[in-house]
N, C-alpha and C. Protein backbone atom coordinates (compact mmCIF):
# COMPACT_ATOMS: atom_id res chain seq x y z
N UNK A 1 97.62 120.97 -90.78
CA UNK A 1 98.83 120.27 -91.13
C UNK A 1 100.07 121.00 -90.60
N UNK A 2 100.41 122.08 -90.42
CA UNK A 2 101.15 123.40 -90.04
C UNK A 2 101.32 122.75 -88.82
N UNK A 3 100.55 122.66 -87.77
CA UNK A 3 100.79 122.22 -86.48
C UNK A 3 100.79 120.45 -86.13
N UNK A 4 101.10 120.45 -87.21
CA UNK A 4 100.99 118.58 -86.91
C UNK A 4 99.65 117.98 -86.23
N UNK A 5 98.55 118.13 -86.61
CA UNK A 5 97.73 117.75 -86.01
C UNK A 5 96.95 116.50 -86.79
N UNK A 6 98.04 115.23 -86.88
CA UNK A 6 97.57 114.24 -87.51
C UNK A 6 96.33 113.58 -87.76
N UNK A 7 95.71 113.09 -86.82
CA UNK A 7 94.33 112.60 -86.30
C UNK A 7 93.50 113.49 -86.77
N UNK A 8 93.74 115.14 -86.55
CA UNK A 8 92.69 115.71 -87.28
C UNK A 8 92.66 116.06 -88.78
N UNK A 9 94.05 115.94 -89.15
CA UNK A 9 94.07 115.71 -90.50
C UNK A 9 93.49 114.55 -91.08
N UNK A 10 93.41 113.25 -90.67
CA UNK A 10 92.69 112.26 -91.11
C UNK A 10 91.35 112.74 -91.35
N UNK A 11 90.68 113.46 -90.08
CA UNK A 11 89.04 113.31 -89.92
C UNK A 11 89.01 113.95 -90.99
N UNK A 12 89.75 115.33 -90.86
CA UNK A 12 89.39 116.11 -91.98
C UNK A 12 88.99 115.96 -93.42
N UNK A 13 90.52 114.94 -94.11
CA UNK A 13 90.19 114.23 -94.92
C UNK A 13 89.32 113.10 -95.29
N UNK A 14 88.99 112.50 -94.39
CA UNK A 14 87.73 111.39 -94.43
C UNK A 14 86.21 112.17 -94.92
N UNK A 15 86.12 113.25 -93.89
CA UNK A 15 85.13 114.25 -94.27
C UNK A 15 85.14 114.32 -95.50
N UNK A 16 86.42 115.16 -95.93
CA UNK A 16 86.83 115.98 -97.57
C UNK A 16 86.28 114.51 -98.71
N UNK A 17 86.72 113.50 -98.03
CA UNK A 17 86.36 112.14 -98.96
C UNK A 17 84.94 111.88 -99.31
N UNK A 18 83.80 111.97 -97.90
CA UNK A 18 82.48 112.04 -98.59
C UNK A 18 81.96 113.09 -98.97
N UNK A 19 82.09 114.19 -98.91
CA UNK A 19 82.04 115.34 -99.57
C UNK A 19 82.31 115.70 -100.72
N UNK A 20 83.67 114.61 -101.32
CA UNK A 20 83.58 115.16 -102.59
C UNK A 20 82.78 115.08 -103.87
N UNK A 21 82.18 116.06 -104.51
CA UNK A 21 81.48 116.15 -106.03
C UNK A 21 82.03 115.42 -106.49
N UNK A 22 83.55 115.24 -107.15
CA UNK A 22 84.39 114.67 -108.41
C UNK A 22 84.07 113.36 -108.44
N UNK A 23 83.77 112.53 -107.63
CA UNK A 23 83.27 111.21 -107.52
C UNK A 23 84.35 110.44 -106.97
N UNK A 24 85.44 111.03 -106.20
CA UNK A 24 86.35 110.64 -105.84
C UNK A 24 88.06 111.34 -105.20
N UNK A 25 88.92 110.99 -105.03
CA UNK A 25 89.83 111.89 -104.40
C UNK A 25 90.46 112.76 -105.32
N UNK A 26 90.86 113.72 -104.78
CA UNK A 26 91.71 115.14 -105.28
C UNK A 26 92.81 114.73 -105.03
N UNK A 27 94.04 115.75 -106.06
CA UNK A 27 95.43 115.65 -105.94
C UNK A 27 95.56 116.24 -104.69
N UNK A 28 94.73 117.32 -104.08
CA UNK A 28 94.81 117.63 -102.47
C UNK A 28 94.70 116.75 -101.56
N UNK A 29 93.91 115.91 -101.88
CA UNK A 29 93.32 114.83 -100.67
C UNK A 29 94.65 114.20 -100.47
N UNK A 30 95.37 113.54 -101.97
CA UNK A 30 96.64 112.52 -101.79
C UNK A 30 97.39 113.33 -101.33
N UNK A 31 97.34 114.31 -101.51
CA UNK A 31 99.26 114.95 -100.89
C UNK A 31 98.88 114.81 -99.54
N UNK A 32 97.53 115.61 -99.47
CA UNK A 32 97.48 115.66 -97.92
C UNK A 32 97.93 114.27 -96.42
N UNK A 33 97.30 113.31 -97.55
CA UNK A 33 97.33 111.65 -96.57
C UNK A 33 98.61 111.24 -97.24
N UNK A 34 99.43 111.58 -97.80
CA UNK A 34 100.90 111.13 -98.19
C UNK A 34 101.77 111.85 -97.12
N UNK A 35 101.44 113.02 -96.84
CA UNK A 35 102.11 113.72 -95.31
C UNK A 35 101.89 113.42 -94.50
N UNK A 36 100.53 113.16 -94.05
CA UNK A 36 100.95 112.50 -92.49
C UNK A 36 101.01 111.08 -92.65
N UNK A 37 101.01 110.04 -93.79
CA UNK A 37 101.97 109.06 -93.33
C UNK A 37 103.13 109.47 -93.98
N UNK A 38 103.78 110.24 -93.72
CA UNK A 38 105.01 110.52 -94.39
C UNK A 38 105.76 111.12 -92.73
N UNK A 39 104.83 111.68 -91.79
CA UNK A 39 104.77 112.14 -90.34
C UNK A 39 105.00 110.82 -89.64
N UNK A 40 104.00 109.70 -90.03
CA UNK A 40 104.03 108.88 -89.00
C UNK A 40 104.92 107.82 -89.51
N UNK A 41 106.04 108.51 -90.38
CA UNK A 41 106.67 107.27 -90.93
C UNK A 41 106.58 105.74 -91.35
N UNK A 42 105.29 105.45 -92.18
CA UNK A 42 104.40 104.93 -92.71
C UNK A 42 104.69 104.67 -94.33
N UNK A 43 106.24 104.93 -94.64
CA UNK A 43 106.54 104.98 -95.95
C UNK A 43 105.87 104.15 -97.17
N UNK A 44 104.91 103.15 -97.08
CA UNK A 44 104.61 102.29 -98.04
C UNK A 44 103.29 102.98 -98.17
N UNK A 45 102.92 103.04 -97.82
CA UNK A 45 101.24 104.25 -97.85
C UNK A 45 101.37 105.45 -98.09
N UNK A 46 102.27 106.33 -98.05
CA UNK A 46 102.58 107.29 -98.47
C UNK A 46 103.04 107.48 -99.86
N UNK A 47 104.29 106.23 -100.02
CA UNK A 47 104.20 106.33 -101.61
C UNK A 47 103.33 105.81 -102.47
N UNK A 48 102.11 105.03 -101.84
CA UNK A 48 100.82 104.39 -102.35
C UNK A 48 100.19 106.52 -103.00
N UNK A 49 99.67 107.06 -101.78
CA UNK A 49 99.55 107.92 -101.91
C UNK A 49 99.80 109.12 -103.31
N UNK A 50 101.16 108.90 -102.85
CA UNK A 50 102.46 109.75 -104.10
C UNK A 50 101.89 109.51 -105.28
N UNK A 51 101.94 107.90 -105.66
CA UNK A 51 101.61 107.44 -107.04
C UNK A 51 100.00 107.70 -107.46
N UNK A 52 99.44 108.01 -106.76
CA UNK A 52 98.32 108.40 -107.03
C UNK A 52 98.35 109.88 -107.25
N UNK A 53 98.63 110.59 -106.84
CA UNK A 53 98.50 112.32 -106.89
C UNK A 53 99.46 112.21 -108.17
N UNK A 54 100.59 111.41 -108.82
CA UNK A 54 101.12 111.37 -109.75
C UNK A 54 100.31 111.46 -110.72
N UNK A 55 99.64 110.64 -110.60
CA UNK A 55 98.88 110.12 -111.78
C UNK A 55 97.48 110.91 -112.27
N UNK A 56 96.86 111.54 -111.21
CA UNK A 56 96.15 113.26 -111.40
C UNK A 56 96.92 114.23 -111.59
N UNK A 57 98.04 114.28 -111.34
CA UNK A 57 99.15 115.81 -112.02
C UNK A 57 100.61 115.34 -112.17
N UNK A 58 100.96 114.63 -113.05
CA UNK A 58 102.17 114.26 -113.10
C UNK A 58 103.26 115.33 -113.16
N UNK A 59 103.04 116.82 -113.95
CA UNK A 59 103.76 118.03 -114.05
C UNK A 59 103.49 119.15 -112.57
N UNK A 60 103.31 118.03 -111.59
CA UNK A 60 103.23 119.41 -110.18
C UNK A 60 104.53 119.15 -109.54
N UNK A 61 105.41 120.18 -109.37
CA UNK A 61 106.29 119.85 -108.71
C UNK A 61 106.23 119.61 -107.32
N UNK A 62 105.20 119.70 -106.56
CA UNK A 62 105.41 119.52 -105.01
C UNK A 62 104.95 118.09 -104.71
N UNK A 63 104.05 117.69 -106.13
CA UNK A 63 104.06 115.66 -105.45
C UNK A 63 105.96 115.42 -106.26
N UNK A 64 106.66 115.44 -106.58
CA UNK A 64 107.90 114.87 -106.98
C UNK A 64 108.93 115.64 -105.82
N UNK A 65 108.24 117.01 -105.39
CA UNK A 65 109.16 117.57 -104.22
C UNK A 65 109.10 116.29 -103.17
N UNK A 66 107.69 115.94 -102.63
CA UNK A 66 107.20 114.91 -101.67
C UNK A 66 108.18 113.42 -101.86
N UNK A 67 107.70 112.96 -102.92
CA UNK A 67 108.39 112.32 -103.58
C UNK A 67 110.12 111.60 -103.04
N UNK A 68 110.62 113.28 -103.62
CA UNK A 68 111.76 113.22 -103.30
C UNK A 68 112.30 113.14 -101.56
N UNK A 69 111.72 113.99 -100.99
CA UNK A 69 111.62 113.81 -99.85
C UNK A 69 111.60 112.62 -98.69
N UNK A 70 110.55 111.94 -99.57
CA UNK A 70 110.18 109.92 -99.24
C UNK A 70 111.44 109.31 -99.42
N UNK A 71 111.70 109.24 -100.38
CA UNK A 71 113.14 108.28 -101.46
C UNK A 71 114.37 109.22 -100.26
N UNK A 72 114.61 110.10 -99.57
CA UNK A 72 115.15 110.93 -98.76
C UNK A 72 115.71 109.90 -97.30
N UNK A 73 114.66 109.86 -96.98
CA UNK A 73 113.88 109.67 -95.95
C UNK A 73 114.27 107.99 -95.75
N UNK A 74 113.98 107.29 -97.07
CA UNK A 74 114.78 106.02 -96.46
C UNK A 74 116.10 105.92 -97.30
N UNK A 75 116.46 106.66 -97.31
CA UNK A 75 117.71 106.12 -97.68
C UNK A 75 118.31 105.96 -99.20
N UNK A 76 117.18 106.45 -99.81
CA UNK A 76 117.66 106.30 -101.45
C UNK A 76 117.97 107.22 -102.29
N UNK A 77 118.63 107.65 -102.41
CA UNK A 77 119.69 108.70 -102.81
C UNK A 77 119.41 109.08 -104.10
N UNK A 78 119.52 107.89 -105.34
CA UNK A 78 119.52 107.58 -106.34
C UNK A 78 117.79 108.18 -107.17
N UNK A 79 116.59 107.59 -106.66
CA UNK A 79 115.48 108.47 -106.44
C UNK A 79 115.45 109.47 -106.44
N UNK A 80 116.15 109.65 -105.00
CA UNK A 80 115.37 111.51 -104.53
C UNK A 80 116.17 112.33 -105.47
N UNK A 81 117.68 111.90 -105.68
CA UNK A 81 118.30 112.58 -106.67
C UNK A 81 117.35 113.06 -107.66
N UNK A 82 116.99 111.77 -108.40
CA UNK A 82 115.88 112.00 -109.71
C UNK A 82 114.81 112.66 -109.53
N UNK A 83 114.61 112.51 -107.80
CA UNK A 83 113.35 113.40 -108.18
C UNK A 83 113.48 114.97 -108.07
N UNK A 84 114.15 115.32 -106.58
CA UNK A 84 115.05 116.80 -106.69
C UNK A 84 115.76 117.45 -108.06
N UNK A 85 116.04 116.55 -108.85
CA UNK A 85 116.75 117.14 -110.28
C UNK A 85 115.08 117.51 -111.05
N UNK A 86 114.33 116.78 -110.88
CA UNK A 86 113.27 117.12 -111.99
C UNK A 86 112.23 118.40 -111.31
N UNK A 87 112.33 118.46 -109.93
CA UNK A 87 111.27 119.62 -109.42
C UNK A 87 112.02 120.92 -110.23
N UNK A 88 113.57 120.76 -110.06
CA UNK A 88 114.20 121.93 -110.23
C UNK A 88 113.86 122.61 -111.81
N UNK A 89 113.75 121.11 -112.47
CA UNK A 89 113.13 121.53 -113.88
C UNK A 89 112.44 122.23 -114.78
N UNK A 90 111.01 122.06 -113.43
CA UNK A 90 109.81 122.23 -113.76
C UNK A 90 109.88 123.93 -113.91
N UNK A 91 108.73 124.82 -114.66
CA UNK A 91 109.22 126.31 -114.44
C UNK A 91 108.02 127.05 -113.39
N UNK A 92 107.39 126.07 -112.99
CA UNK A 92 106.70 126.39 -111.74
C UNK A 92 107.79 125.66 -110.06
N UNK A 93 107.51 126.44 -109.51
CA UNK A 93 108.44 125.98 -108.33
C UNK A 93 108.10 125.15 -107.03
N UNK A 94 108.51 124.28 -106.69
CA UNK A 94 107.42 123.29 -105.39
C UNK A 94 107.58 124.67 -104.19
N UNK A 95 106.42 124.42 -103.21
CA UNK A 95 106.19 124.71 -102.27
C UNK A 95 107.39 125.06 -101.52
N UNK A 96 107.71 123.85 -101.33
CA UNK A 96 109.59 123.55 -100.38
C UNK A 96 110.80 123.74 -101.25
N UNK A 97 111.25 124.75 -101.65
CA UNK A 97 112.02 124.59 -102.58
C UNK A 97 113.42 124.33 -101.52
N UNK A 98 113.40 125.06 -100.74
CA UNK A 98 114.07 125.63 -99.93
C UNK A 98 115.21 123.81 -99.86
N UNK A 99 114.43 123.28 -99.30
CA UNK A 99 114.21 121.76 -98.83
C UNK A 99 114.95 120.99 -99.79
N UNK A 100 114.73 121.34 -101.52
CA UNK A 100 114.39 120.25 -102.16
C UNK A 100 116.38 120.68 -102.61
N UNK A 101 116.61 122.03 -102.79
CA UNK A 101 118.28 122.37 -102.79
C UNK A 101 118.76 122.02 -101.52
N UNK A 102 118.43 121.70 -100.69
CA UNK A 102 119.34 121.84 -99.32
C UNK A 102 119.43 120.12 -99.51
N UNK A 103 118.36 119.30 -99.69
CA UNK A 103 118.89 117.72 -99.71
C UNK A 103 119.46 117.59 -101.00
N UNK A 104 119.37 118.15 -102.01
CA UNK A 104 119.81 117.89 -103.51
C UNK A 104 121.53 117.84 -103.23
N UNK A 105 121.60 119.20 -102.67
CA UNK A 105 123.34 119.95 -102.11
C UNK A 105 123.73 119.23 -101.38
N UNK A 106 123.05 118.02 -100.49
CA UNK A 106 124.00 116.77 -99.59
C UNK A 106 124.19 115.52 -100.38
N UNK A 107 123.65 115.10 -101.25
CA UNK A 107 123.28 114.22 -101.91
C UNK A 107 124.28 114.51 -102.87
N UNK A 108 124.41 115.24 -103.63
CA UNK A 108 125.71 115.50 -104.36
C UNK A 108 127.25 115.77 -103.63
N UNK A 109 126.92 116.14 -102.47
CA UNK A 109 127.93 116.28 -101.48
C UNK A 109 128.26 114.65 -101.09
N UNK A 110 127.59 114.15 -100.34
CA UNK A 110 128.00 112.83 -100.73
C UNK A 110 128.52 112.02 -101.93
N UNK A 111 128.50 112.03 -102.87
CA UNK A 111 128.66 111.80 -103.72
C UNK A 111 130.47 112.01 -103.97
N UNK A 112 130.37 113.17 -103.66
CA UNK A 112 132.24 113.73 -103.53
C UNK A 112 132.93 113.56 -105.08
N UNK A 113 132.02 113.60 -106.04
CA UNK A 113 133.39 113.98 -107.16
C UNK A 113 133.44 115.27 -107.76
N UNK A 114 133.99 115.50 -108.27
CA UNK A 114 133.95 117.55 -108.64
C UNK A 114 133.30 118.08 -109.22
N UNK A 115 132.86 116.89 -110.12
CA UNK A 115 131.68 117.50 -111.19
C UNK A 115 130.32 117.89 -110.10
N UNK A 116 130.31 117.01 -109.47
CA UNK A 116 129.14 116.99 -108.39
C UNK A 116 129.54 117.97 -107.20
N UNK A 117 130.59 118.45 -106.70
CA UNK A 117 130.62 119.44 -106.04
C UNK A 117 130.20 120.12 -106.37
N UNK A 118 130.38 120.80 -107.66
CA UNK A 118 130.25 122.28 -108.68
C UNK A 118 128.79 122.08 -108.40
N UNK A 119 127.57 121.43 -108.83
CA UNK A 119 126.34 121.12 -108.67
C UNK A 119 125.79 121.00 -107.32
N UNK A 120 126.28 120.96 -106.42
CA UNK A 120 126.10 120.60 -104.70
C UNK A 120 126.50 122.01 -104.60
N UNK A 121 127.43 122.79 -104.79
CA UNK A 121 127.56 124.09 -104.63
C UNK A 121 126.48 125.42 -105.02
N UNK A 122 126.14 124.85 -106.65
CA UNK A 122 125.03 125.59 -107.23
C UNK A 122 123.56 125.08 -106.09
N UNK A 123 123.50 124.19 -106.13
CA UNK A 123 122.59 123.69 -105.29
C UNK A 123 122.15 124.65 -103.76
N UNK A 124 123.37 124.58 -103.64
CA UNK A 124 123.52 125.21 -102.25
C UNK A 124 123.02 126.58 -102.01
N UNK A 125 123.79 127.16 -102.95
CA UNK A 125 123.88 128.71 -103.43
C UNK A 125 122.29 128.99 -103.10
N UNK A 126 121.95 128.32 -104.31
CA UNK A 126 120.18 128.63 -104.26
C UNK A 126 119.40 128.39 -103.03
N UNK A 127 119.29 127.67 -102.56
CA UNK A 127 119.25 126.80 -101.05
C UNK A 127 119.18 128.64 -100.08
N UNK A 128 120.73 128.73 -99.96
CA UNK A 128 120.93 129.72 -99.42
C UNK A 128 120.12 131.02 -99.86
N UNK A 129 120.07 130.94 -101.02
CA UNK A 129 119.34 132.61 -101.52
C UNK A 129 117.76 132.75 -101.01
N UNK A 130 117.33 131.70 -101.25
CA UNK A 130 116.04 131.60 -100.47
C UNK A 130 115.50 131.65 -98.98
N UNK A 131 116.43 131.38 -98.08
CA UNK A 131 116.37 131.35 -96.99
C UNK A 131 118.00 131.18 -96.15
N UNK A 132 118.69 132.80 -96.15
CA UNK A 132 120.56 133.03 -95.77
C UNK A 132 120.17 132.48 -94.77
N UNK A 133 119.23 132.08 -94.04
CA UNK A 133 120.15 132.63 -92.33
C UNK A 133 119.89 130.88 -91.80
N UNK A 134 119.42 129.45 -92.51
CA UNK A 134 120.12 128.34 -92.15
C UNK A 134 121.60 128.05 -92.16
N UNK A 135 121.24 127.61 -90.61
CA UNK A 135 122.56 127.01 -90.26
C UNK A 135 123.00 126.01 -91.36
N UNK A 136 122.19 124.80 -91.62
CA UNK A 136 122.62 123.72 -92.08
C UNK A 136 123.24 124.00 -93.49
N UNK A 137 122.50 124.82 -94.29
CA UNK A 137 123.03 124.90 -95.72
C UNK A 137 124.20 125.65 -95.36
N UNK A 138 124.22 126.79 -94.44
CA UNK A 138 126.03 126.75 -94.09
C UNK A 138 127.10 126.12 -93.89
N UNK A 139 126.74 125.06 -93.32
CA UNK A 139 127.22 123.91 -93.09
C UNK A 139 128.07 123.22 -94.02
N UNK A 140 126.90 123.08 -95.02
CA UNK A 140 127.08 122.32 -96.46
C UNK A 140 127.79 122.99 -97.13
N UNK A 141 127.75 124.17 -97.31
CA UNK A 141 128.67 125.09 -97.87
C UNK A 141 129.93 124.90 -97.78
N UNK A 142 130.00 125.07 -96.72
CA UNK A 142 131.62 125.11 -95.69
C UNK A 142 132.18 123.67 -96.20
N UNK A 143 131.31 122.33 -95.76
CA UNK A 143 132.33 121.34 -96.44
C UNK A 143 132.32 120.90 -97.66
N UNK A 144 131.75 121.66 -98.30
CA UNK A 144 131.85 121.79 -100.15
C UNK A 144 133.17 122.62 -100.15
N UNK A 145 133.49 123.80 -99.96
CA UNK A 145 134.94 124.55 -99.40
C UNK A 145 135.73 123.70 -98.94
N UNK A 146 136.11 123.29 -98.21
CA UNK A 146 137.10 121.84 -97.88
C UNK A 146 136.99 121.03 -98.32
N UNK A 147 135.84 120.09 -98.85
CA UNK A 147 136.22 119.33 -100.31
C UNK A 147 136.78 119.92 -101.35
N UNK A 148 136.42 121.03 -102.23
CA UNK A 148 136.98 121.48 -103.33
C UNK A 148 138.53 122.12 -103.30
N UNK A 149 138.76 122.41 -101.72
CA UNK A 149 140.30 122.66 -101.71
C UNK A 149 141.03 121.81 -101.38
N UNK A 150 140.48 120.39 -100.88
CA UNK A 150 141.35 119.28 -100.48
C UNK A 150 141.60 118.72 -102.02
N UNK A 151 140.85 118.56 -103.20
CA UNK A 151 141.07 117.90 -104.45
C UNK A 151 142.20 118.69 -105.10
N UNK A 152 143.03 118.47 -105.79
CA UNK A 152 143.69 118.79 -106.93
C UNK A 152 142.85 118.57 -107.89
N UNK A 153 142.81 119.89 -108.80
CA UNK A 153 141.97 120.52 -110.12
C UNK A 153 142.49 119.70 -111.41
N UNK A 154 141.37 119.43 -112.23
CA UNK A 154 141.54 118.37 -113.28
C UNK A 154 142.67 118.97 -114.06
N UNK A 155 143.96 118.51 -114.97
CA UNK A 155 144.65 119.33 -115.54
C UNK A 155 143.73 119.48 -117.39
């Protein structure tokens, strides 16, 4: 999966499918086939996918990281919000955390009101602590800084 090697991720999983003891698929199997159609931009099978690995571990944060990611991905803000707010929740941490503050911190950045800067900022912060040396969450940073100095402060 590391090297994008879609097709063989399928076989793989097809294999992993008659192979399995449990009498059926793993929360591994779904994440796994929720990524690469999530690769081949295949969004309706992927969240077919999602809702299934939901429903074997509803408390994992890396299917709601995924999740969020999807709802990302086309365009729904409102979602991924919900779902990026709830990974952050959890006291185990997704895989991608890195990922899940850096879209959380645009998404509130969009958003543009102050309460949501302050949160797009925290967002960020963390984002950054995990991995300083992206460009992009610099980025975000910087025009969180020029938003918050272009507003006049609530009296």
């Amino acid at each position: 999966m590391k090297v994008n090697a879609i097709r063989f991720v399928h076989k793989a999983l097809a294999h992993e499918l008659l192979l399995s003891l449990q009498g059926g698929p793993t929360f591994a199997y779904y994440m796994a086939l929720a990524w690469t159609y999530m690769m081949q931009e295949d969004f309706p099978r992927c969240e077919e996918c999602l809702c299934e690995a939901i429903q074997i571990d509803p408390v994992n944060p890396n299917v709601w990281a995924q999740k969020g990611h999807l709802c990302y991905l086309q365009k729904d803000f409102v979602n991924a919000k919900e779902c990026y707010e709830r990974v952050i929740s959890f006291v185990e941490d997704a895989v991608d955390l890195h990922f899940v503050y850096l879209r959380l911190g645009s998404i509130y950045l969009e958003e543009k009101e102050l309460g949501e800067m302050l949160e797009a900022e925290d967002a960020l912060s963390e984002a950054n602590a995990l991995n300083n040396t992206n460009a992009e969450v610099w980025g975000y940073l910087a025009l969180i800084c020029l938003q918050v100095s272009a507003q006049p402060l609530p009296a």
